[in-house]
Protein backbone atom coordinates (compact mmCIF):
# COMPACT_ATOMS: atom_id res chain seq x y z
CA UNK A 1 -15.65 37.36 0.38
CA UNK A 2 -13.79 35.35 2.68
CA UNK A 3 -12.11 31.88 1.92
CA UNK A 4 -11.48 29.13 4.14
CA UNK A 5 -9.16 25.96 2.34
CA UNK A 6 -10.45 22.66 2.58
CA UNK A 7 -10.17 19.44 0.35
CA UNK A 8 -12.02 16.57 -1.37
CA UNK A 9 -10.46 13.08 -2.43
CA UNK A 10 -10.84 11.99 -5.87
CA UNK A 11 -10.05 8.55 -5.99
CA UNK A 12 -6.93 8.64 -4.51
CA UNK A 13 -5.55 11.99 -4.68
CA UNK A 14 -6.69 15.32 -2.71
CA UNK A 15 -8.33 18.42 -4.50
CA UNK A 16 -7.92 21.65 -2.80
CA UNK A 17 -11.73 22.69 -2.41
CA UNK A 18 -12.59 26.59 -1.18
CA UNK A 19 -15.31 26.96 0.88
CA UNK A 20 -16.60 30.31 0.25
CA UNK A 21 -20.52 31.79 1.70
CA UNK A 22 -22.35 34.86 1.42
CA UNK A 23 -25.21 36.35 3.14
CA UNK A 24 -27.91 38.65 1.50
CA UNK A 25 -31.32 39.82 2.55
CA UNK A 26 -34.34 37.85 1.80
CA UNK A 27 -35.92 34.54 3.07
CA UNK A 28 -33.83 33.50 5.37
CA UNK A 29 -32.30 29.71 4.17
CA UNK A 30 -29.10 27.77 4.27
CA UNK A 31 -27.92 26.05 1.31
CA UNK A 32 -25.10 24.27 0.03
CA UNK A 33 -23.74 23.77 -3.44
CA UNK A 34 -21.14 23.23 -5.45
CA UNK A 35 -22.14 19.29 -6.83
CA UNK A 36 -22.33 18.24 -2.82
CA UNK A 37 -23.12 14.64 -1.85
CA UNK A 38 -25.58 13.44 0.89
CA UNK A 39 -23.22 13.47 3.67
CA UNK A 40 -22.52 17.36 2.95
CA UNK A 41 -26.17 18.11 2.30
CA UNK A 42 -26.58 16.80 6.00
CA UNK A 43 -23.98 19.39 7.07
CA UNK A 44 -26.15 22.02 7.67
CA UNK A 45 -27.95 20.05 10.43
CA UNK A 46 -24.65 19.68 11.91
CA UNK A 47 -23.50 22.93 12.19
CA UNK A 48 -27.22 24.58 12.57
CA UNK A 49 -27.13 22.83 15.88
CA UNK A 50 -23.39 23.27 16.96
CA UNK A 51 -23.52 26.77 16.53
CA UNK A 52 -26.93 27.18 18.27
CA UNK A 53 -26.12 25.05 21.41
CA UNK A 54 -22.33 26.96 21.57
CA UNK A 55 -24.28 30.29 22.15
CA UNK A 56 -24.39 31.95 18.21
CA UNK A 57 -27.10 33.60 16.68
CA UNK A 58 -28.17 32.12 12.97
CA UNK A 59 -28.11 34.89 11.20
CA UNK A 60 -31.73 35.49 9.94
CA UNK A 61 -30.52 35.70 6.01
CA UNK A 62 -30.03 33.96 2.83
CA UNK A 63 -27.01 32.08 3.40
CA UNK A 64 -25.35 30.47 0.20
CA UNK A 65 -21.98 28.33 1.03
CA UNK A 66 -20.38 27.34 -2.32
CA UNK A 67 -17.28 24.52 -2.43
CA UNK A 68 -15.51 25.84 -5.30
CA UNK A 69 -14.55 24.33 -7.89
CA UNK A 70 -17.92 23.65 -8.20
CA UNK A 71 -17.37 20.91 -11.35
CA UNK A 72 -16.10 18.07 -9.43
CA UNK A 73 -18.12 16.06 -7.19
CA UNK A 74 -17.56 16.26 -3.84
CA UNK A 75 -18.04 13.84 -0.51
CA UNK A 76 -17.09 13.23 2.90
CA UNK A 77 -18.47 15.08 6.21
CA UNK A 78 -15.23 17.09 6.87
CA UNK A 79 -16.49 20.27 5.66
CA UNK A 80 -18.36 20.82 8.52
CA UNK A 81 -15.80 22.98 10.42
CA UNK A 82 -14.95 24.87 7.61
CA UNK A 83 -18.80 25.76 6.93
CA UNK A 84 -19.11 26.93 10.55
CA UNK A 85 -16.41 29.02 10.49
CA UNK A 86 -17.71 31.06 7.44
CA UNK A 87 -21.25 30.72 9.53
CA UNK A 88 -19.44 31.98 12.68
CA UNK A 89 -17.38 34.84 11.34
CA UNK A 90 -19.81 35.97 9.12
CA UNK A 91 -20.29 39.73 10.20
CA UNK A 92 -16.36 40.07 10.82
CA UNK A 93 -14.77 41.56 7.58
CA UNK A 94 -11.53 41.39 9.23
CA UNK A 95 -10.67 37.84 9.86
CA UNK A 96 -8.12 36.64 8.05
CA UNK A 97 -7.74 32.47 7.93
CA UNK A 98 -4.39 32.62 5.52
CA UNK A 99 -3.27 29.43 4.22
CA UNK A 100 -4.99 27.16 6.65
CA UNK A 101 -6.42 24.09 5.64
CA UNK A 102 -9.61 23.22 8.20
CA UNK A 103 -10.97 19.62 8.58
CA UNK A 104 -13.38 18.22 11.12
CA UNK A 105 -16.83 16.97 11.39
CA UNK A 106 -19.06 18.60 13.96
CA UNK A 107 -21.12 16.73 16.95
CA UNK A 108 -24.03 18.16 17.20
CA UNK A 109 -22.76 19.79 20.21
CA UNK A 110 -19.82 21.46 18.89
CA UNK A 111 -17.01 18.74 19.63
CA UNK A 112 -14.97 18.01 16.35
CA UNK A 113 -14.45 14.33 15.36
CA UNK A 114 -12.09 12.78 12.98
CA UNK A 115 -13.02 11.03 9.92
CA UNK A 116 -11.23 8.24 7.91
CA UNK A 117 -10.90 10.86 4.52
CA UNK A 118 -8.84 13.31 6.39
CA UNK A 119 -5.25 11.43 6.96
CA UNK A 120 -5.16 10.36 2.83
CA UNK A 121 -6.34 13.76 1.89
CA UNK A 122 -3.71 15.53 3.21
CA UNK A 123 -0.93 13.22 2.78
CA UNK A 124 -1.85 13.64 -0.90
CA UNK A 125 -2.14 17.59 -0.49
CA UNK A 126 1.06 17.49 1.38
CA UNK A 127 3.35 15.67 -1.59
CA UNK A 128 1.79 17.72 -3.99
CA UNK A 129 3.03 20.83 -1.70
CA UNK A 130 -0.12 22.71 -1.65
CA UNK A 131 -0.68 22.72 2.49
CA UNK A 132 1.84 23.45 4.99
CA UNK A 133 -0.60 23.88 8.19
CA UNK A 134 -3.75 22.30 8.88
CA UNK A 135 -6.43 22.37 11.70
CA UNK A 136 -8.07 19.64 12.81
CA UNK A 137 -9.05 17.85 16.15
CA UNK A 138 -6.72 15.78 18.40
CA UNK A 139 -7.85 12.08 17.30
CA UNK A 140 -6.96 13.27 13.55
CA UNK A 141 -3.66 15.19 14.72
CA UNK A 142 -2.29 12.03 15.97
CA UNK A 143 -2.46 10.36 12.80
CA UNK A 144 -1.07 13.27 10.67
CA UNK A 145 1.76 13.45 12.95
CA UNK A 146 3.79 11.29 11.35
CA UNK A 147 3.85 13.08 7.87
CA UNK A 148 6.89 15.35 7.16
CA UNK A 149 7.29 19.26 6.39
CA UNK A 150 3.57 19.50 8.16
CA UNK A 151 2.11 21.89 10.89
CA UNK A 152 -0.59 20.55 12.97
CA UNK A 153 -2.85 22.93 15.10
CA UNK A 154 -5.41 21.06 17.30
CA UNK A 155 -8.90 22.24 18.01
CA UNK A 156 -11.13 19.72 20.35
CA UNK A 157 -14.56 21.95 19.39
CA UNK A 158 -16.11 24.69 17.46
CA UNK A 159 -15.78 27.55 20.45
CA UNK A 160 -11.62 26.31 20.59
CA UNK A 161 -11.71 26.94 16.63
CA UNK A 162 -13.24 30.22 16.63
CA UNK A 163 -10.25 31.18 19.64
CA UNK A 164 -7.67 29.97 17.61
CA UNK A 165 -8.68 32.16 14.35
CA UNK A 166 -9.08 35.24 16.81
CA UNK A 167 -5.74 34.42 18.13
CA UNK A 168 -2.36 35.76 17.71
CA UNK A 169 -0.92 33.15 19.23
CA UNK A 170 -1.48 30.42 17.24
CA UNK A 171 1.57 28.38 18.34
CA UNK A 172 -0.46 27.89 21.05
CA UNK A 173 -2.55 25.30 19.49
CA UNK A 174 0.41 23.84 17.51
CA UNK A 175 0.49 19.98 17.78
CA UNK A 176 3.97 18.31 19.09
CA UNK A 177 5.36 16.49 16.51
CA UNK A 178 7.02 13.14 17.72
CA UNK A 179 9.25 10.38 15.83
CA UNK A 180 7.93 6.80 14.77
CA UNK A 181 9.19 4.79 17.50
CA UNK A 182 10.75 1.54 15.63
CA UNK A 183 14.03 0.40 14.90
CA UNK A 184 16.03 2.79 12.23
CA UNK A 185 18.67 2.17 9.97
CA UNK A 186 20.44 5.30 8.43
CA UNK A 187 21.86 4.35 4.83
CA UNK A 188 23.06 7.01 2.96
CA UNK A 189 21.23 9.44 4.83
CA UNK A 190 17.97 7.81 4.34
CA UNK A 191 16.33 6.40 7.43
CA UNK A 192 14.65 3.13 7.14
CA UNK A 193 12.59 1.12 9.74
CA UNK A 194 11.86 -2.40 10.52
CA UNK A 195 10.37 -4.08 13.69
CA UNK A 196 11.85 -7.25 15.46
CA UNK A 197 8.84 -9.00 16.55
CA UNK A 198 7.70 -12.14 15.03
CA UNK A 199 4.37 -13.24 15.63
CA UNK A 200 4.43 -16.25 12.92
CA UNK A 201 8.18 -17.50 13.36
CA UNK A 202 9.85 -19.68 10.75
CA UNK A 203 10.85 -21.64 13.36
CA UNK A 204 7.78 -23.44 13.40
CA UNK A 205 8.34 -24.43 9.74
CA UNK A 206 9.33 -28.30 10.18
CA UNK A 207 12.25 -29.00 7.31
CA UNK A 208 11.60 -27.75 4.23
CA UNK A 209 15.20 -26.12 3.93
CA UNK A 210 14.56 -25.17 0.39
CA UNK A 211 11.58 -23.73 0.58
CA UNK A 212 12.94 -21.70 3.56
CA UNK A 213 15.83 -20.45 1.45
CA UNK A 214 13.08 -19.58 -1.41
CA UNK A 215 11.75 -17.76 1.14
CA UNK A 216 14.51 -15.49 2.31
CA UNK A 217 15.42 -14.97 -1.55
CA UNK A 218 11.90 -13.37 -1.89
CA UNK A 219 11.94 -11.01 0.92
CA UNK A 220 15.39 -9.70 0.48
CA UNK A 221 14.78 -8.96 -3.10
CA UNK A 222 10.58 -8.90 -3.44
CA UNK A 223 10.68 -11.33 -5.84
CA UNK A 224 7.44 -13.82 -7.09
CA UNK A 225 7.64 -16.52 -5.83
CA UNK A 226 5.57 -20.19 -6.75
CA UNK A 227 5.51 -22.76 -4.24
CA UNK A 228 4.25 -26.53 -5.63
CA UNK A 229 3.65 -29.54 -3.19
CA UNK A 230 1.10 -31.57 -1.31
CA UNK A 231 -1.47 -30.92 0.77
CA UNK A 232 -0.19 -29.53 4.47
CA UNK A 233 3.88 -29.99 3.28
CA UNK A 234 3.57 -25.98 4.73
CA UNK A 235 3.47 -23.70 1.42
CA UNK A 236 0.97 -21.41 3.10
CA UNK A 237 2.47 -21.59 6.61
CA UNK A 238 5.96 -20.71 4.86
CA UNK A 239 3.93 -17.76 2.94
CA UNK A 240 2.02 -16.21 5.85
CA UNK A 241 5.83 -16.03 7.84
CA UNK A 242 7.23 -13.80 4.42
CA UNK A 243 5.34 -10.59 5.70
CA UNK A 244 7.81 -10.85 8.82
CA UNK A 245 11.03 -10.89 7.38
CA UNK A 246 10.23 -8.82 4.57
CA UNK A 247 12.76 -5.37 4.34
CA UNK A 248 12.78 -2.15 6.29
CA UNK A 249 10.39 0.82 5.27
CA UNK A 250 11.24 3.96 4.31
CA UNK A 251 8.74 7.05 6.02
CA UNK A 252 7.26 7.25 2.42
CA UNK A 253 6.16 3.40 2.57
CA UNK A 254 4.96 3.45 5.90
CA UNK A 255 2.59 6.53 4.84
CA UNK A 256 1.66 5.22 1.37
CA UNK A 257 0.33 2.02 3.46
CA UNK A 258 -1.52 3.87 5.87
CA UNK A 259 -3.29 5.64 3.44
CA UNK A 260 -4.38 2.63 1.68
CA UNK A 261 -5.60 1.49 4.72
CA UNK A 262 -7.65 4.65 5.18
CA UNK A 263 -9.04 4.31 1.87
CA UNK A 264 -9.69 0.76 2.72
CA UNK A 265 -11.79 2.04 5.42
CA UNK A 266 -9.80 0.01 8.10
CA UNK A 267 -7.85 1.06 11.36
CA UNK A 268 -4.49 3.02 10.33
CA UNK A 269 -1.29 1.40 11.44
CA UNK A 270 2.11 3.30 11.13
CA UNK A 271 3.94 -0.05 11.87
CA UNK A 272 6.89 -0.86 9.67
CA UNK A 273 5.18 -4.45 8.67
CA UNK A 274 4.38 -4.44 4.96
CA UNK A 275 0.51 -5.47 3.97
CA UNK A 276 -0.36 -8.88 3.32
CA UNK A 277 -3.32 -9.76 1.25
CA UNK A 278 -4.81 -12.82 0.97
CA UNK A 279 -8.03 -12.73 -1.43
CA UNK A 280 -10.00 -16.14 -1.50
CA UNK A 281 -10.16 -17.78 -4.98
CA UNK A 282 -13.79 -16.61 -5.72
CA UNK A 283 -13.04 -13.00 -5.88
CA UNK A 284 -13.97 -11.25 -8.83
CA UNK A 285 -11.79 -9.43 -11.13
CA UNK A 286 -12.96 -6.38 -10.00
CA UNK A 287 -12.53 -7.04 -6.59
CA UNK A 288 -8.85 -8.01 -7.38
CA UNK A 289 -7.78 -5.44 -9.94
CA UNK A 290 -10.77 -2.38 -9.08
CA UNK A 291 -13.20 -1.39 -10.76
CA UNK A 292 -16.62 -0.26 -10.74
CA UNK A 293 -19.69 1.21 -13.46
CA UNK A 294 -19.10 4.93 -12.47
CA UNK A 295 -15.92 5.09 -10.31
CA UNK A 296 -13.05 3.23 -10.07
CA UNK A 297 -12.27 1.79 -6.84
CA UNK A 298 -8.81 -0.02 -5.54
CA UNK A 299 -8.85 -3.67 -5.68
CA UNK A 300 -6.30 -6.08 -3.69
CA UNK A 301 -3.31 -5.34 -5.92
CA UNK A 302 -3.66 -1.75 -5.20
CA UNK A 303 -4.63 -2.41 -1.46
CA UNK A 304 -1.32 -4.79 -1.73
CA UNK A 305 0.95 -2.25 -3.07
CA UNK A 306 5.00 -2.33 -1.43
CA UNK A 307 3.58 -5.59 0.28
CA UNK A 308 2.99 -8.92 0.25
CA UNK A 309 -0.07 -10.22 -2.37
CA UNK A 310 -0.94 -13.94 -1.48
CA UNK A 311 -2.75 -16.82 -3.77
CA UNK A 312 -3.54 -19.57 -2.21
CA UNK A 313 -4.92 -22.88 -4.30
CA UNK A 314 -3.36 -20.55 -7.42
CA UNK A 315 -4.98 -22.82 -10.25
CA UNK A 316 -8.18 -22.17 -8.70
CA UNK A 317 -8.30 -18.58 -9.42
CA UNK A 318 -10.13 -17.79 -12.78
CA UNK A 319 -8.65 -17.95 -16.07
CA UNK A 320 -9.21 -14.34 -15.87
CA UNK A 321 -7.96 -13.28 -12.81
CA UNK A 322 -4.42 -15.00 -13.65
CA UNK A 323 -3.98 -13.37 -17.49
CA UNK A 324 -4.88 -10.04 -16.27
CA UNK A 325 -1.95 -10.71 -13.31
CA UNK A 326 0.37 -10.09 -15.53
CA UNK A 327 0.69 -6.66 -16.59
CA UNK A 328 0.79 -5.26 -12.99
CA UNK A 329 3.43 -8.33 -12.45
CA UNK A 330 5.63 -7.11 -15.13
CA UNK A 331 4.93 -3.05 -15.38
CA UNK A 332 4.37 -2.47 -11.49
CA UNK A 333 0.96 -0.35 -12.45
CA UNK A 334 -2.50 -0.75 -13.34
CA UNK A 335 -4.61 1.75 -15.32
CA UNK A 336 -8.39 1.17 -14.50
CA UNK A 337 -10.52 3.20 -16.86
CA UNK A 338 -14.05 4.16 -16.63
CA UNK A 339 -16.75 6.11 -18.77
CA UNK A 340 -16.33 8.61 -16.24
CA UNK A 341 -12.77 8.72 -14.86
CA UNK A 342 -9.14 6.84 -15.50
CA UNK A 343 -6.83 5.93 -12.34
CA UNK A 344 -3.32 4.66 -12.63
CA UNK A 345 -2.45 2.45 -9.15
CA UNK A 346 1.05 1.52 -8.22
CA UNK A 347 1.15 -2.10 -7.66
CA UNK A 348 5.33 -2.86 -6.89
CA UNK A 349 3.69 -5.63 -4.38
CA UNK A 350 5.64 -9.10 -3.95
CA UNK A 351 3.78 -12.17 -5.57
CA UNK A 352 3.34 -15.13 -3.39
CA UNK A 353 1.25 -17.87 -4.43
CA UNK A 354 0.86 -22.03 -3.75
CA UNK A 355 -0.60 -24.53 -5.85
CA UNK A 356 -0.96 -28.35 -5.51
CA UNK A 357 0.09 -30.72 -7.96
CA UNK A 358 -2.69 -32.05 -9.29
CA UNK A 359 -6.33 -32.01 -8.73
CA UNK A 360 -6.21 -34.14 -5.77
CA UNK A 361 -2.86 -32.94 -4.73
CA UNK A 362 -0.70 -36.03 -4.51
CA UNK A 363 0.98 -36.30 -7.30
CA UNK A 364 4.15 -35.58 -5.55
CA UNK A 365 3.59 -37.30 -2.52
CA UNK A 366 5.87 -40.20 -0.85
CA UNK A 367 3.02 -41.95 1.36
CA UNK A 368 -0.43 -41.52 -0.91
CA UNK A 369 -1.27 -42.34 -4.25
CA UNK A 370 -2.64 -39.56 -7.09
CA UNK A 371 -6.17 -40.64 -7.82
CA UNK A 372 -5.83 -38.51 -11.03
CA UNK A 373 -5.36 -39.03 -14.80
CA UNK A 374 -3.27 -37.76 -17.25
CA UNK A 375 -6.01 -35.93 -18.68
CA UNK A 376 -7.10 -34.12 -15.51
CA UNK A 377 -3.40 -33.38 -14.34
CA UNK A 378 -2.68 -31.82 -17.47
CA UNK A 379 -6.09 -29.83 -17.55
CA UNK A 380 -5.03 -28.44 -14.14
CA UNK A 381 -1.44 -27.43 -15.38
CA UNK A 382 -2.90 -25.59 -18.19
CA UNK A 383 -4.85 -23.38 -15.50
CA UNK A 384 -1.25 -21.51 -15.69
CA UNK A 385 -0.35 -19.91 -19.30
CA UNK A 386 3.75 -19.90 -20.05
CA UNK A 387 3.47 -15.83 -20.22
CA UNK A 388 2.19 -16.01 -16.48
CA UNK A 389 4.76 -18.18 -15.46
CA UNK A 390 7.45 -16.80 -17.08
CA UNK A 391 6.60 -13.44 -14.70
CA UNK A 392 7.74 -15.67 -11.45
CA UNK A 393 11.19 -15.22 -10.06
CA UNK A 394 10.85 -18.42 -7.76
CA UNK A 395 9.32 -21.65 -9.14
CA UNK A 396 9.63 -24.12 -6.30
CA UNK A 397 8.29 -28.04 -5.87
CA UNK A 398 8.30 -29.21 -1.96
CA UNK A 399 8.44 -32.24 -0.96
CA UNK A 400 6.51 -33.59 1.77
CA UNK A 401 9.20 -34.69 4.17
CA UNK A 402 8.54 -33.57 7.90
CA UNK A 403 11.75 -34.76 9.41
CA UNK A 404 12.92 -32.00 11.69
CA UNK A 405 15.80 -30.12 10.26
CA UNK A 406 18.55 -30.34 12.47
CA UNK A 407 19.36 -26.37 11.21
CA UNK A 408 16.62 -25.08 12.88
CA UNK A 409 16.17 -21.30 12.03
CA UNK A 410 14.14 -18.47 13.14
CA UNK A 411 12.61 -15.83 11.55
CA UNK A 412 14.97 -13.38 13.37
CA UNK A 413 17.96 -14.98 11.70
CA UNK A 414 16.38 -14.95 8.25
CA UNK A 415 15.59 -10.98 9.10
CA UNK A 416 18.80 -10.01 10.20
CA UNK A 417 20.17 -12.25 6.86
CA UNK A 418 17.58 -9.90 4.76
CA UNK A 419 18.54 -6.70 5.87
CA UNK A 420 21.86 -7.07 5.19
CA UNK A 421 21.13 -7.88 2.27
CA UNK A 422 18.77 -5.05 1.41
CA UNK A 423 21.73 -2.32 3.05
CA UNK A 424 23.57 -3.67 0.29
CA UNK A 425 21.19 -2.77 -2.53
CA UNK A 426 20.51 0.49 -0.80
CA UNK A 427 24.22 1.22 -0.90
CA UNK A 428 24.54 0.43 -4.59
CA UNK A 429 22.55 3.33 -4.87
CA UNK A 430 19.36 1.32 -5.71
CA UNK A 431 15.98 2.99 -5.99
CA UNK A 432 14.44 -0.16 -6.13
CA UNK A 433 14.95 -3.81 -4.84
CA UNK A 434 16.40 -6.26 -7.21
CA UNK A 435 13.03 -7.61 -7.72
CA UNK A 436 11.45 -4.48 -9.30
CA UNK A 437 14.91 -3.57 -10.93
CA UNK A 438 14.49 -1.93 -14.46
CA UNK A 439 16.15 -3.23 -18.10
CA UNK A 440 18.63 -0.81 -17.52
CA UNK A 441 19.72 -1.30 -13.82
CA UNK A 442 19.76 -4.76 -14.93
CA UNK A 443 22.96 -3.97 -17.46
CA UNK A 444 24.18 -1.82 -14.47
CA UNK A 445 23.87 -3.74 -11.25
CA UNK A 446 23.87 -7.44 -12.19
CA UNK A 447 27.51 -7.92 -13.36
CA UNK A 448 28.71 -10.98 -13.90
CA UNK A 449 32.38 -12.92 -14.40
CA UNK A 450 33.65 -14.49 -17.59
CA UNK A 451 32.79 -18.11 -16.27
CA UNK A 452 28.95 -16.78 -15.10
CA UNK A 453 28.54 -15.50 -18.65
CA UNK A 454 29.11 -18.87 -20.20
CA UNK A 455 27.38 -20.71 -18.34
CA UNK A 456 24.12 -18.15 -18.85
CA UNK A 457 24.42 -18.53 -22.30
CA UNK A 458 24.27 -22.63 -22.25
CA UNK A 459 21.57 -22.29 -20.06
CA UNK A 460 19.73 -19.85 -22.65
CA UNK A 461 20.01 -22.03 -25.56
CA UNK A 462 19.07 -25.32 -23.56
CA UNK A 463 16.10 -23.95 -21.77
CA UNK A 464 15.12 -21.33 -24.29
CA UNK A 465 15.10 -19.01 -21.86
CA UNK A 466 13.44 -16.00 -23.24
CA UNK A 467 14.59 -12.15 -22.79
CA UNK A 468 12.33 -11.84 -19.42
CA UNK A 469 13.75 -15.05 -18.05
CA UNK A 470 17.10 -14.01 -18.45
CA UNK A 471 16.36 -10.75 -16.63
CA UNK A 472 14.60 -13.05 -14.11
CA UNK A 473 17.49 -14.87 -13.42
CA UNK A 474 19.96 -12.20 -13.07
CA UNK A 475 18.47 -10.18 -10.51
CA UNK A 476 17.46 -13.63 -8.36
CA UNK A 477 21.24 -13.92 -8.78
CA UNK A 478 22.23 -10.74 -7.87
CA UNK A 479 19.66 -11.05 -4.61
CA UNK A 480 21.66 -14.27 -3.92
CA UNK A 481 24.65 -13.20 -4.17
CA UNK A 482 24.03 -9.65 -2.06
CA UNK A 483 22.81 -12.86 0.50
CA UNK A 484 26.27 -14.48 -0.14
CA UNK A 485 28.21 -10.99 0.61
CA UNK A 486 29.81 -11.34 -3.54
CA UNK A 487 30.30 -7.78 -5.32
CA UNK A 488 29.51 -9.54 -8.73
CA UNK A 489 27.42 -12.68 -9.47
CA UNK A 490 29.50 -15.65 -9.46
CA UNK A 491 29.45 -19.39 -10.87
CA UNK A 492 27.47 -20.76 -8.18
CA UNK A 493 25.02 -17.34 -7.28
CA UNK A 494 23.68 -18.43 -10.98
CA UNK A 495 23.41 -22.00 -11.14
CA UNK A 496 21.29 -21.35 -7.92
CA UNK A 497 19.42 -18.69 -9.42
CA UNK A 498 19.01 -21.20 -12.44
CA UNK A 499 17.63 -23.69 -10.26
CA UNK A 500 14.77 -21.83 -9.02
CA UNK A 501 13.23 -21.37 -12.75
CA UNK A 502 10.42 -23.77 -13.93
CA UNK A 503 11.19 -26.52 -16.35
């Protein structure tokens, strides 16, 4: 019995699926099995007709094609080449398809197409190490391209297919790998990229010189960051300019984002821009975190994951929606279980949210007057528990001054200011930015002097500051010193780092 190798996604990871067939005498049928969805069931249409139109005989038997292992549910309409194949080669014992993995779905007259399944499925197959070449057709060789340690063989229809397993010459059909074209920067033999267009500059950002500087303080070290202030002072403009100036991508990011937007069903982009999502303030929970009654699906944390995850109107958001933040906030995962399966995302995404100051939002400002009570400001403040809070890096209030800064800056300056920054993390030896840093990289990486130390403890026993606040503060320190070019954190890296906690 002859195998072909093929592969299924479950949740978020690839199976390897064989697709195996055999052909006895009787009534002649064609059925598939193997716990198959609809879009399989509808295969045999598919190939019934590509085959017939491309000049092959149905052979007039009982034709049983099994997807093995036959336990886990299956979906997706990229088995169709793989079915054909066993279809097409039926009568020829000595065909041989090795380790080749075959995706494709079939036109109806033979052409193969690409489907939005096929780039996640084997990026997962290919970090798990179980494929090395794969066939498929050009539109889905151009996305694979980009994945390392991979051979690519294009087909553009069934009759090309059936060549290239006769073949002995099957470098022939081998696709020409090519490199990402963006900037690169080589640290420590580790190539990182980053892109130099802006199309929401900072520059546009009138004043606000704090806020900016909150700004570049996130980016360089993915920290969460709260902006408070009135209505239109530019907290979301400021927020929406982050995604820009945020820090080169290794290969690894670039593909773990473009399979999320596979899986997201959208249009996959190999840029070197990190994901921004924005959810509206009515999403569910399970729209935010995933979820689902039978299986899990990703929600915009998971969607979010090595980018940027914006709130706007943050008190808005239900009580709900804000406790459950903080788990993936402080452990950089989410475990969504279900009756039927468990699914542990990675969510290392960089909080940014903004929030008005009351109800009717001017509380804080210089030219209207707060229309709100005691009552109802407090009400609104209580929106945000002390354990959520005490999970952001960045608490900043903005005023509402729009006097033109005469230091003017541009989101290429703040860039160029964050990856130097972020070379110097990387050449610590860092796995991770400062941001995501653990307890004991902490102790390792964010050294302070003899005057720093003092001053950290007065702070601790006049703000009792609690164990995560501390950590808090040290690695905003350490991102503001790496901005500063200091080796260590000094005096005034921490009282800066100290002003940017909530009081």
């Amino acid at each position: 019995m002859k195998i072909i190798k093929s592969a299924s996604l479950d949740t978020i990871d690839a199976i390897s699926i064989d697709v195996e067939s055999t052909f006895t005498k009787g009534l002649p049928t064609f059925t598939i099995v193997g716990m198959i969805s609809t879009s399989i069931s509808e295969s045999k249409e598919r190939v019934k007709s590509a085959l017939l139109i491309n000049g092959f005989k149905f052979p007039p038997l009982k034709i049983i094609v099994n997807l093995s292992p036959s336990e886990i549910s299956k979906k997706g309409t990229h088995f169709d080449l793989a079915i054909a194949l066993q279809i097409a080669f039926y009568d020829n014992k000595k065909i041989n398809f090795d380790d080749f993995f075959f995706f494709g779905e079939l036109a109806l007259d033979g052409n193969i197409k690409d489907t939005t399944l096929i780039f996640p499925m084997v990026l997962s197959l290919v970090k798990k190490g179980e494929v090395k070449k794969v066939v498929v057709c050009e539109e889905s060789a151009k996305k694979l391209v980009n994945i390392p340690n991979l051979q690519i063989y294009k087909v553009k229809e069934l009759n090309e297919a059936i060549e290239f397993i006769k073949s002995e010459k099957k470098e022939d059909f081998l696709y020409e790998k090519k490199e990402i074209k963006h900037k690169i920067l080589e640290i420590n033999s580790e190539k990182y990229f980053y892109e130099t267009n802006y199309p929401e500059d900072f520059s546009d950002v009138i004043g606000q010189d704090m806020a900016k500087y909150a700004a570049i303080i996130c980016a360089a070290g993915n920290h969460n960051l709260i902006m408070e202030g009135s209505p239109g002072c530019g907290k979301s403009m400021i927020s929406k300019r982050v995604q820009y100036i945020m820090p080169p991508m290794s290969l690894e990011e670039i593909l773990e984002k473009a399979k999320l937007q596979a899986l997201d069903f959208k249009e996959v982009d190999f840029s070197p821009i990190r994901a921004f999502r924005s959810p509206h303030h009515s999403a569910t929970k399970s729209s935010i975190f995933g979820g689902g009654s039978s299986n899990a699906k990703m929600g915009e944390i998971a969607l979010s994951n090595n980018g940027l995850l914006f709130f706007d109107e943050l008190p808005h958001f239900s009580k709900t929606v804000l406790e459950a933040l903080r788990e993936p906030l402080e452990d950089n995962k989410i475990l969504i279980s279900r009756v039927n399966n468990k699914i542990l995302y990675e969510t290392k995404f960089t909080f940014i949210s903004a929030m008005n100051p009351c109800p009717c939002g001017n509380l804080l400002s210089s030219v209207k007057e707060c229309r709100c009570n005691e009552l109802e400001i407090q009400r609104y403040k209580n929106r945000l528990s002390e354990p959520f809070l005490d999970r952001i890096d960045l608490y900043l209030v903005m005023n509402d001054s729009f006097n033109d800064s005469k230091n003017k800056v541009t989101s290429k300056e703040l860039h160029e200011n964050v990856i130097k920054a972020f070379i110097k993390q990387k050449q610590r030896g860092q796995k991770e930015l400062n941001g995501k840093l653990s307890d004991e990289e902490i102790k390792k990486y964010c050294i302070l002097d003899e005057e720093s130390l003092n001053i950290l403890e007065k702070a601790r026993i006049n703000y009792q500051l609690s164990f995560r606040s501390i950590n808090k503060v040290l690695k905003v320190a350490r991102t503001i010193a790496d901005l500063n070019d200091n080796k260590i954190i000094t005096k005034n890296d921490l009282l800066q780092s100290l002003n940017f906690r909530r009081r």
